[in-house]
N, C-alpha and C. Protein backbone atom coordinates (compact mmCIF):
# COMPACT_ATOMS: atom_id res chain seq x y z
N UNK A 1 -8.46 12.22 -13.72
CA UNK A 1 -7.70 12.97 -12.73
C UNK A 1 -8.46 12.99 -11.41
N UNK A 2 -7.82 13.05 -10.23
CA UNK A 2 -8.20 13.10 -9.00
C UNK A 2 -8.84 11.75 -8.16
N UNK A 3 -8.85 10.57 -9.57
CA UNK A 3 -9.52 9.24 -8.93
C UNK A 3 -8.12 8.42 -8.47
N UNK A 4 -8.30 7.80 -7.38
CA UNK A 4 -7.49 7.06 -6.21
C UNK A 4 -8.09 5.53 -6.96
N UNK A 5 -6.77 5.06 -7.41
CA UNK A 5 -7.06 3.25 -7.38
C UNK A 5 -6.06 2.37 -6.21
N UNK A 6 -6.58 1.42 -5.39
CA UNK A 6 -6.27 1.07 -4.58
C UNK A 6 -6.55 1.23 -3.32
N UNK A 7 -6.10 0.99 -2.50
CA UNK A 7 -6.43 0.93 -1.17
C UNK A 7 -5.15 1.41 -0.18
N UNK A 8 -5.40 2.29 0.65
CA UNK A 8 -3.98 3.14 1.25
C UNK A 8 -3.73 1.65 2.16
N UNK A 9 -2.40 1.83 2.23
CA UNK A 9 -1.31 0.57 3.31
C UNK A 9 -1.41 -0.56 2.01
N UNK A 10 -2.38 -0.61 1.24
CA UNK A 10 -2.30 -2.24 0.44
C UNK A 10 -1.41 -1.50 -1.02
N UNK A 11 -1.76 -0.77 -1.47
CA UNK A 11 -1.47 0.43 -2.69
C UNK A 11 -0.27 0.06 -2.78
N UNK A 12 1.07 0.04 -3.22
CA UNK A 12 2.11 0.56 -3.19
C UNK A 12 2.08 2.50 -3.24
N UNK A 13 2.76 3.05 -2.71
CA UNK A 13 2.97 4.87 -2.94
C UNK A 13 2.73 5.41 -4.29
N UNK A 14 3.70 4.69 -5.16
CA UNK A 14 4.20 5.11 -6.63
C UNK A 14 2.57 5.13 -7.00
N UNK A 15 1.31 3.97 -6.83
CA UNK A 15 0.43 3.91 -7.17
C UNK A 15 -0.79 4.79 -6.80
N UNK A 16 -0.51 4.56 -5.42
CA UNK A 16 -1.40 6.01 -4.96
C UNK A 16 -1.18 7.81 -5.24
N UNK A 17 0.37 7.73 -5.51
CA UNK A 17 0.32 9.08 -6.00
C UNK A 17 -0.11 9.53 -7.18
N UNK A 18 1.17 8.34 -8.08
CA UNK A 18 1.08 8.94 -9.60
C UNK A 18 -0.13 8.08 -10.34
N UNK A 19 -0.17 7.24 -9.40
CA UNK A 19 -1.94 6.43 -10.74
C UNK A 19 -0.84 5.13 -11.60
N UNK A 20 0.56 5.16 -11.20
CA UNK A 20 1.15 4.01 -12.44
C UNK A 20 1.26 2.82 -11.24
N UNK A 21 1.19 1.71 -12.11
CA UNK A 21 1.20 0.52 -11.34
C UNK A 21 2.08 -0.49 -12.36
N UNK A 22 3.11 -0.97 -11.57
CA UNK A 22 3.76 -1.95 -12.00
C UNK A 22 3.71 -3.50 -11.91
N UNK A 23 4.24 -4.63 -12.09
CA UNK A 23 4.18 -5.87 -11.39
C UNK A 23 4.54 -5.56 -10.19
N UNK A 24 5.95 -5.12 -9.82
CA UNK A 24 6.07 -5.38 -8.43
C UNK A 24 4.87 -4.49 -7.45
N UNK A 25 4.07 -3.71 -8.09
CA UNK A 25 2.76 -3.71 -6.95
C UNK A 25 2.35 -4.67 -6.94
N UNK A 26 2.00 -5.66 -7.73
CA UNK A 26 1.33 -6.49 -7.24
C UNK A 26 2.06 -7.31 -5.55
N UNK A 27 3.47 -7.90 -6.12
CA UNK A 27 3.88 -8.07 -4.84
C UNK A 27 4.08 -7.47 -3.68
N UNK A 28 4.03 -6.07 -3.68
CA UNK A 28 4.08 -5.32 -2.60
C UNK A 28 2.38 -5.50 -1.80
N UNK A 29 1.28 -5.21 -2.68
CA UNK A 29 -0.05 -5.85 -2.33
C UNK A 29 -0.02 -7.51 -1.17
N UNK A 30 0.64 -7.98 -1.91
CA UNK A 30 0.75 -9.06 -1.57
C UNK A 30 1.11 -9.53 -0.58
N UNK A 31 2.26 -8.61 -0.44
CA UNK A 31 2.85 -8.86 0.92
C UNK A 31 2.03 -7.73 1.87
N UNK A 32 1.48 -7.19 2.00
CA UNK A 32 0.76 -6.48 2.82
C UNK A 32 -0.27 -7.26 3.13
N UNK A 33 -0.55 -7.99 2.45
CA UNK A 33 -2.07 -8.92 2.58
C UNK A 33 -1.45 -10.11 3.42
N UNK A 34 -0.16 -10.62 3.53
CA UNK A 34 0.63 -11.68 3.88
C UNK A 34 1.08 -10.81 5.82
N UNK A 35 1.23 -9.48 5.60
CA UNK A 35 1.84 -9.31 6.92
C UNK A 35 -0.11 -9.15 7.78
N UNK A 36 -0.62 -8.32 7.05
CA UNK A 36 -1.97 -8.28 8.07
C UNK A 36 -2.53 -9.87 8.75
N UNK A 37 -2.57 -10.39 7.42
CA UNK A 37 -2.97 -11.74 8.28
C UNK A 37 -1.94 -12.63 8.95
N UNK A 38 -0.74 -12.45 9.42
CA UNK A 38 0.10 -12.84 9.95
C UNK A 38 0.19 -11.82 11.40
N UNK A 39 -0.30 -10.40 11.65
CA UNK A 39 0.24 -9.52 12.50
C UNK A 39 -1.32 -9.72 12.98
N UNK A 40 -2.38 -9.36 12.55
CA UNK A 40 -3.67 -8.96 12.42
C UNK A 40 -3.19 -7.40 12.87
N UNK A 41 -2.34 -6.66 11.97
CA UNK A 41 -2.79 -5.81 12.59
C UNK A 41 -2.81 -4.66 10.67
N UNK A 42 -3.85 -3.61 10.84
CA UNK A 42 -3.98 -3.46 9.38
C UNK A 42 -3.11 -2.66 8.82
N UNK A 43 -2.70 -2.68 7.45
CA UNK A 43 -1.56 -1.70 6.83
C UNK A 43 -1.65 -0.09 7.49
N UNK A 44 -3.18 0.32 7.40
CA UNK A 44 -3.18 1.72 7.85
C UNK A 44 -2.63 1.93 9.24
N UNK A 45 -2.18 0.89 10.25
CA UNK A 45 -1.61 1.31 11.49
C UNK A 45 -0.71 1.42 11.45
N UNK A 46 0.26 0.62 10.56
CA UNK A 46 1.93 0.49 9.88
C UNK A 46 2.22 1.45 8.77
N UNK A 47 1.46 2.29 8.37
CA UNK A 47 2.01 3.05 7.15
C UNK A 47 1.74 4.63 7.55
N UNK A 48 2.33 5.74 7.37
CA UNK A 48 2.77 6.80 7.51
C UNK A 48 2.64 7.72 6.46
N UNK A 49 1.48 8.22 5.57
CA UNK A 49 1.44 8.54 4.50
C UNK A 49 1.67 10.16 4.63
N UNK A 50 2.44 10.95 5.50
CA UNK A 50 3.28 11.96 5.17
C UNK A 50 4.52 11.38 4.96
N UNK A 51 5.38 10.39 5.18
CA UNK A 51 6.72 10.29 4.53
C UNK A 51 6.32 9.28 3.86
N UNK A 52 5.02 8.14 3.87
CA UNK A 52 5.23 7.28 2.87
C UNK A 52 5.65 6.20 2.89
N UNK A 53 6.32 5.92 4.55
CA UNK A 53 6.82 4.70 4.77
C UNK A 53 5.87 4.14 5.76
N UNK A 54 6.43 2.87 6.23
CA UNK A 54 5.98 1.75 6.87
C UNK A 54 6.61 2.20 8.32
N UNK A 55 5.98 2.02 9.15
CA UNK A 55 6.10 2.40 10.33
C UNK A 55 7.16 1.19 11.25
């Protein structure tokens, strides 16, 4: 309890809240790793973790 797996903006939500991780995190990872190095700009500037979304 209380341990964080992942990385905030790379995480999917479901993962950072509740601790469960599915396949499609992986693709959501994935594509976060696909927009930073395409934008250079990092998930934590695009993500909003009071509502949880992508900016």
């Amino acid at each position: 309890m209380g341990t964080i797996t992942g990385t905030l903006g790379y995480a999917p939500i479901e993962q950072i809240r509740g601790g469960k991780a599915y396949p499609a995190s992986d693709l959501y990872s994935l594509g976060m790793t696909c927009i930073h190095l395409l934008t250079e700009v990092t998930p934590k500037q695009l993500f909003d973790p009071f509502s949880g979304q992508l900016v």
